[in-house]
C-alpha atoms as a PDB file:
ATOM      1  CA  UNK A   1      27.869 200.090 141.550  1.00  0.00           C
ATOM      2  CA  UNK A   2      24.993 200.890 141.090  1.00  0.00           C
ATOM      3  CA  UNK A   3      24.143 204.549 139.746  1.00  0.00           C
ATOM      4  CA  UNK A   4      20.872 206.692 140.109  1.00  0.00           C
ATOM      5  CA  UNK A   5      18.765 207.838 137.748  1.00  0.00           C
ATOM      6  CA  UNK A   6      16.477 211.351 138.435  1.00  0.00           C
ATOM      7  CA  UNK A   7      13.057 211.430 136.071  1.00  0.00           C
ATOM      8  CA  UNK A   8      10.479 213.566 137.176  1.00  0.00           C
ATOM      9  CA  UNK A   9       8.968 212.341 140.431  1.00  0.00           C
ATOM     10  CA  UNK A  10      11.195 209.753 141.347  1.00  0.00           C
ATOM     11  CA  UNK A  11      14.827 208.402 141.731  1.00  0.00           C
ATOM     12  CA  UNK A  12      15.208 205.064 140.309  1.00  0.00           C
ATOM     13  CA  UNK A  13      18.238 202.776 140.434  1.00  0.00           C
ATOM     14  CA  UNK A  14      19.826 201.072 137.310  1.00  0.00           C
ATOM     15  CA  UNK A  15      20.761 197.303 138.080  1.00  0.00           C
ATOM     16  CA  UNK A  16      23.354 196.780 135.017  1.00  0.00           C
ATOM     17  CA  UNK A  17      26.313 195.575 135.028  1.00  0.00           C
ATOM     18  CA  UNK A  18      28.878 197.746 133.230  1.00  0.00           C
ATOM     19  CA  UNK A  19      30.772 195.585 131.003  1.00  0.00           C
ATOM     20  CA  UNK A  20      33.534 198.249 129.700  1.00  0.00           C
ATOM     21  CA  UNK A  21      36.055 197.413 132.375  1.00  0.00           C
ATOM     22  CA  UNK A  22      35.096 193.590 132.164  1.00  0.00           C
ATOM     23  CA  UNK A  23      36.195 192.876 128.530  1.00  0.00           C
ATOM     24  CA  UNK A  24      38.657 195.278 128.620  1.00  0.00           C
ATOM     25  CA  UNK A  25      40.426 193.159 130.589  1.00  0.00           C
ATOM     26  CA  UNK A  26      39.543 190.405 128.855  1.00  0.00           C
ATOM     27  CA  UNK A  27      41.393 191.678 125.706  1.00  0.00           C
ATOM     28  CA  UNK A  28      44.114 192.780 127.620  1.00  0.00           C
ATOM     29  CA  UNK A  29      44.370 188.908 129.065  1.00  0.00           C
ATOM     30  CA  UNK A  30      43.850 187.189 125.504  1.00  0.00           C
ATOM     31  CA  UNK A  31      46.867 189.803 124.120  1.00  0.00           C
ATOM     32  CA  UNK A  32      49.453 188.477 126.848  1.00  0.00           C
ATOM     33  CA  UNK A  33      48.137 184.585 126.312  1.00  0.00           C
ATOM     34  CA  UNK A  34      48.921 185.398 122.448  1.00  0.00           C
ATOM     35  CA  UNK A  35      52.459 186.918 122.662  1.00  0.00           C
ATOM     36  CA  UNK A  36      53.225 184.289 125.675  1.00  0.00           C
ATOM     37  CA  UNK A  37      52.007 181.000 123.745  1.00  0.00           C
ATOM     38  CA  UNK A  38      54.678 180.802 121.273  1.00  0.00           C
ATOM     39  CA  UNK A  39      57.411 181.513 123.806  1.00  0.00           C
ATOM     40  CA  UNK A  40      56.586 178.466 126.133  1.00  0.00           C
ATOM     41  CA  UNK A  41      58.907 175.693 124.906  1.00  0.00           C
ATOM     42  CA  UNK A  42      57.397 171.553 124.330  1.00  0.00           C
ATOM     43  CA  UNK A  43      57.811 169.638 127.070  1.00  0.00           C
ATOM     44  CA  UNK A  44      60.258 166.481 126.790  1.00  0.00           C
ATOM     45  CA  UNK A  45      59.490 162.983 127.377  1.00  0.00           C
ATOM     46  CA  UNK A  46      62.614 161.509 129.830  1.00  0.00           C
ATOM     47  CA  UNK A  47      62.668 157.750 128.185  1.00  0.00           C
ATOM     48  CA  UNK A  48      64.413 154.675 129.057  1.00  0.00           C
ATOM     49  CA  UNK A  49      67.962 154.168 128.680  1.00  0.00           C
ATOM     50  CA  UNK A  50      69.067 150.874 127.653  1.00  0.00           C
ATOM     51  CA  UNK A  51      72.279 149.906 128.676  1.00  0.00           C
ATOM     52  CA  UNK A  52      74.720 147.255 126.882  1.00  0.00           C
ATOM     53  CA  UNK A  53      74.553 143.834 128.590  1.00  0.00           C
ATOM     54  CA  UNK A  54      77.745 142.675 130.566  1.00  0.00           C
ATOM     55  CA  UNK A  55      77.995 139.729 128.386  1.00  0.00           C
ATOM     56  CA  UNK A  56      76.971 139.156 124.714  1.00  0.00           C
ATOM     57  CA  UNK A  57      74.689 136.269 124.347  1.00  0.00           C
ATOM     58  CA  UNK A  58      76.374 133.331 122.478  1.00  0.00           C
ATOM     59  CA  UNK A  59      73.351 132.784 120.269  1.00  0.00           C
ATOM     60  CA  UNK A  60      70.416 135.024 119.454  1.00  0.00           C
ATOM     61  CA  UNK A  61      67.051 133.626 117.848  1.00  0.00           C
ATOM     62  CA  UNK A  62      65.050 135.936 116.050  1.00  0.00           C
ATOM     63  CA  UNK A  63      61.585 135.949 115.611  1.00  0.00           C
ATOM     64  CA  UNK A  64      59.964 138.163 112.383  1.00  0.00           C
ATOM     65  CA  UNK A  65      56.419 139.033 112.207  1.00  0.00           C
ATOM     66  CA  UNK A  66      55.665 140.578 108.438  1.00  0.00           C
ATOM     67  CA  UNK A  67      52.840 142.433 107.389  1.00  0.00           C
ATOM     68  CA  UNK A  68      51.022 139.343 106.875  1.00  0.00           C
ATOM     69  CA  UNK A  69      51.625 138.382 110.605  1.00  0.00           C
ATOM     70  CA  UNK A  70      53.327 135.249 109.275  1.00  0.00           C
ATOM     71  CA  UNK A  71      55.634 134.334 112.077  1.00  0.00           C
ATOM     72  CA  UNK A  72      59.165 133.512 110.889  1.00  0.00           C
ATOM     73  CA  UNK A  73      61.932 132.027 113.109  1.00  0.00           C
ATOM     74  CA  UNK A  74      65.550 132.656 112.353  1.00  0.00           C
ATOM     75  CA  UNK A  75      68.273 130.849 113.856  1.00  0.00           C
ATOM     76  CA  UNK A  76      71.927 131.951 112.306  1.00  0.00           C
ATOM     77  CA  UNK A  77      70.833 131.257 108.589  1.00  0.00           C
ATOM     78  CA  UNK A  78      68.288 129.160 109.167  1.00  0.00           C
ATOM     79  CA  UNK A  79      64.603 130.070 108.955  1.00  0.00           C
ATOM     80  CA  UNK A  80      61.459 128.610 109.338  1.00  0.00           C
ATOM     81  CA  UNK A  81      57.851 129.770 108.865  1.00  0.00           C
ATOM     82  CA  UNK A  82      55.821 129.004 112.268  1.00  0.00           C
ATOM     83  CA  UNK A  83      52.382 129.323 113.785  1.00  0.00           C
ATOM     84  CA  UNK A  84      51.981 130.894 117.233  1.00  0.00           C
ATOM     85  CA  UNK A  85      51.502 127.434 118.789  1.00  0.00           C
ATOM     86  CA  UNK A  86      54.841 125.672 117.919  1.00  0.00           C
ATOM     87  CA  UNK A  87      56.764 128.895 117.980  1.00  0.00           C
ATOM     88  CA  UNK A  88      57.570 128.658 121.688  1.00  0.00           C
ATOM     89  CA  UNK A  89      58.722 124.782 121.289  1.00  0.00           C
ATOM     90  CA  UNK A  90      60.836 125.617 118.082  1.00  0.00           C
ATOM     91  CA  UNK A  91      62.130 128.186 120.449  1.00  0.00           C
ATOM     92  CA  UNK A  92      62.885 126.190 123.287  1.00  0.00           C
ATOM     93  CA  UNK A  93      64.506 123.560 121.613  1.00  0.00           C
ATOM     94  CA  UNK A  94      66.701 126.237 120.254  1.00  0.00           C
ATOM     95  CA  UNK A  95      67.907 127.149 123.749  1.00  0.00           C
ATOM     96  CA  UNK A  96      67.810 123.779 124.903  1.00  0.00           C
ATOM     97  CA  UNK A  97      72.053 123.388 123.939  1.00  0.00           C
ATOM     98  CA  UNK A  98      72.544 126.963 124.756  1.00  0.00           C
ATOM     99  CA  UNK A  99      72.164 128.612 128.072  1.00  0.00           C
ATOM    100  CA  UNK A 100      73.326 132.175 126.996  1.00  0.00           C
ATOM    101  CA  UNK A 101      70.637 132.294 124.198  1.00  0.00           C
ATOM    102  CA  UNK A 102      68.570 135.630 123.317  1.00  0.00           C
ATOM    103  CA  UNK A 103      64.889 135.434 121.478  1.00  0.00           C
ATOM    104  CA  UNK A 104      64.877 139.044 119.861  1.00  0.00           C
ATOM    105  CA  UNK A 105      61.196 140.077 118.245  1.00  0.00           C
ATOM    106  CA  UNK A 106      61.042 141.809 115.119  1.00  0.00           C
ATOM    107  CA  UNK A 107      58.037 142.981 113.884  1.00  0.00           C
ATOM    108  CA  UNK A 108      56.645 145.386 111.117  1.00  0.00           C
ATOM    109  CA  UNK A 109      55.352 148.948 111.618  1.00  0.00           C
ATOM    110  CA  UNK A 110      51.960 148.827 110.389  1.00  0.00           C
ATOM    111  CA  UNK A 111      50.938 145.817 112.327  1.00  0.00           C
ATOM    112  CA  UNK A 112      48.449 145.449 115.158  1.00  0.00           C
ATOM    113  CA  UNK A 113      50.560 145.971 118.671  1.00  0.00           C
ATOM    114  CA  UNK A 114      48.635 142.936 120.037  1.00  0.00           C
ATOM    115  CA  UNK A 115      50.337 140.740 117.424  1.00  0.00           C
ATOM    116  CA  UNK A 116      53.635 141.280 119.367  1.00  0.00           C
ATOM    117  CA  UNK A 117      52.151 141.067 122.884  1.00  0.00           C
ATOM    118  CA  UNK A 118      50.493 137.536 122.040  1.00  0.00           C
ATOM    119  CA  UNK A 119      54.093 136.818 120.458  1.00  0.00           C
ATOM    120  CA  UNK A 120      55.856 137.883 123.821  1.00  0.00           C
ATOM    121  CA  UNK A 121      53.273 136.599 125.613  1.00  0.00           C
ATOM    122  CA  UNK A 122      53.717 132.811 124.039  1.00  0.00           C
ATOM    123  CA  UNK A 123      57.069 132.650 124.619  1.00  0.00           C
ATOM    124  CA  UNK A 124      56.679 134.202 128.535  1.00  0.00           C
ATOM    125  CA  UNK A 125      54.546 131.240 129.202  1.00  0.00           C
ATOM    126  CA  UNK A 126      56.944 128.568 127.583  1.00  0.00           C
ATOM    127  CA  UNK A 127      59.485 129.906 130.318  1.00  0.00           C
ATOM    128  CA  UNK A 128      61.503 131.688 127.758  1.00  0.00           C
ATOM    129  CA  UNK A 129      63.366 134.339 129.926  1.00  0.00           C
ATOM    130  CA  UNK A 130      65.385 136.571 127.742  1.00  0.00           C
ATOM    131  CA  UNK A 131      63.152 138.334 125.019  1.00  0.00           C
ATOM    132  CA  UNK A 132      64.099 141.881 123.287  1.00  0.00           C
ATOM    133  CA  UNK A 133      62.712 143.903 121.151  1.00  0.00           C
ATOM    134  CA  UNK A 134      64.417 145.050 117.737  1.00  0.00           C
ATOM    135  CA  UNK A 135      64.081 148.746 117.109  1.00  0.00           C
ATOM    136  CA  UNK A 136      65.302 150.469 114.522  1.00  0.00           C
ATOM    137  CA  UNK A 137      67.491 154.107 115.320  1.00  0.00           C
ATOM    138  CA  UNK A 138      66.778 157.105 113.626  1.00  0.00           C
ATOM    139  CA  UNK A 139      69.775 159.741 113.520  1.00  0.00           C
END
């Protein structure tokens, strides 16, 4: 509101704002937000389950990409270094006397994400159906 002012020969009003009341409530705001903040628990991430598959396969090829992204294939004990390009043949000639075969895709932590998804990606377009990823648990 706004108040009036008597000088002499005139009244005059004031046209300020009084800011008292204003930042008092401010304060009073700021002290709930700071005693509240602490209080409000994180909010949780609801990730995929994975479930166990009704049958094991009877063979699983595994396919290691190091730090180097140096593709290596591994079939029981054997292993063989590989480009990109004859990694899906290797790998369907590996299934070719299996039907119940896995490809499973390990791959080192401090390599570039599109390694793997050119990797997956390869073997997707050579028809290769069943392709994991290998994770590591942490307890």
């Amino acid at each position: 509101m706004a108040s009036v002012v008597s000088r002499g020969r005139g009244r005059r009003t004031i046209n300020e704002i009084n800011m008292v009341p204003f930042i008092d409530v401010m304060l009073v705001l700021l002290i709930i937000f700071m005693v509240t903040a602490p209080l409000i628990s994180p909010s949780l991430i609801n990730l995929p389950s994975v479930g166990k598959a009704a049958r094991q396969p009877d063979q699983v090829i595994q396919i290691v990409i190091d730090k180097n992204e140096a593709i290596t294939l591994k079939i029981k004990e054997q292993s063989s270094v590989l480009t990109l390009a004859t990694m899906a043949s290797a790998v369907a000639q590996a299934q070719a006397g299996v039907p119940n075969s896995a490809v499973v895709i390990s791959a080192d932590k401090n390599i570039k994400y599109e390694s793997v998804v050119k990797v997956m990606d390869t073997l997707q377009r050579a028809g290769i159906q069943r392709v994991g990823l290998s994770v590591q648990l942490v307890n």
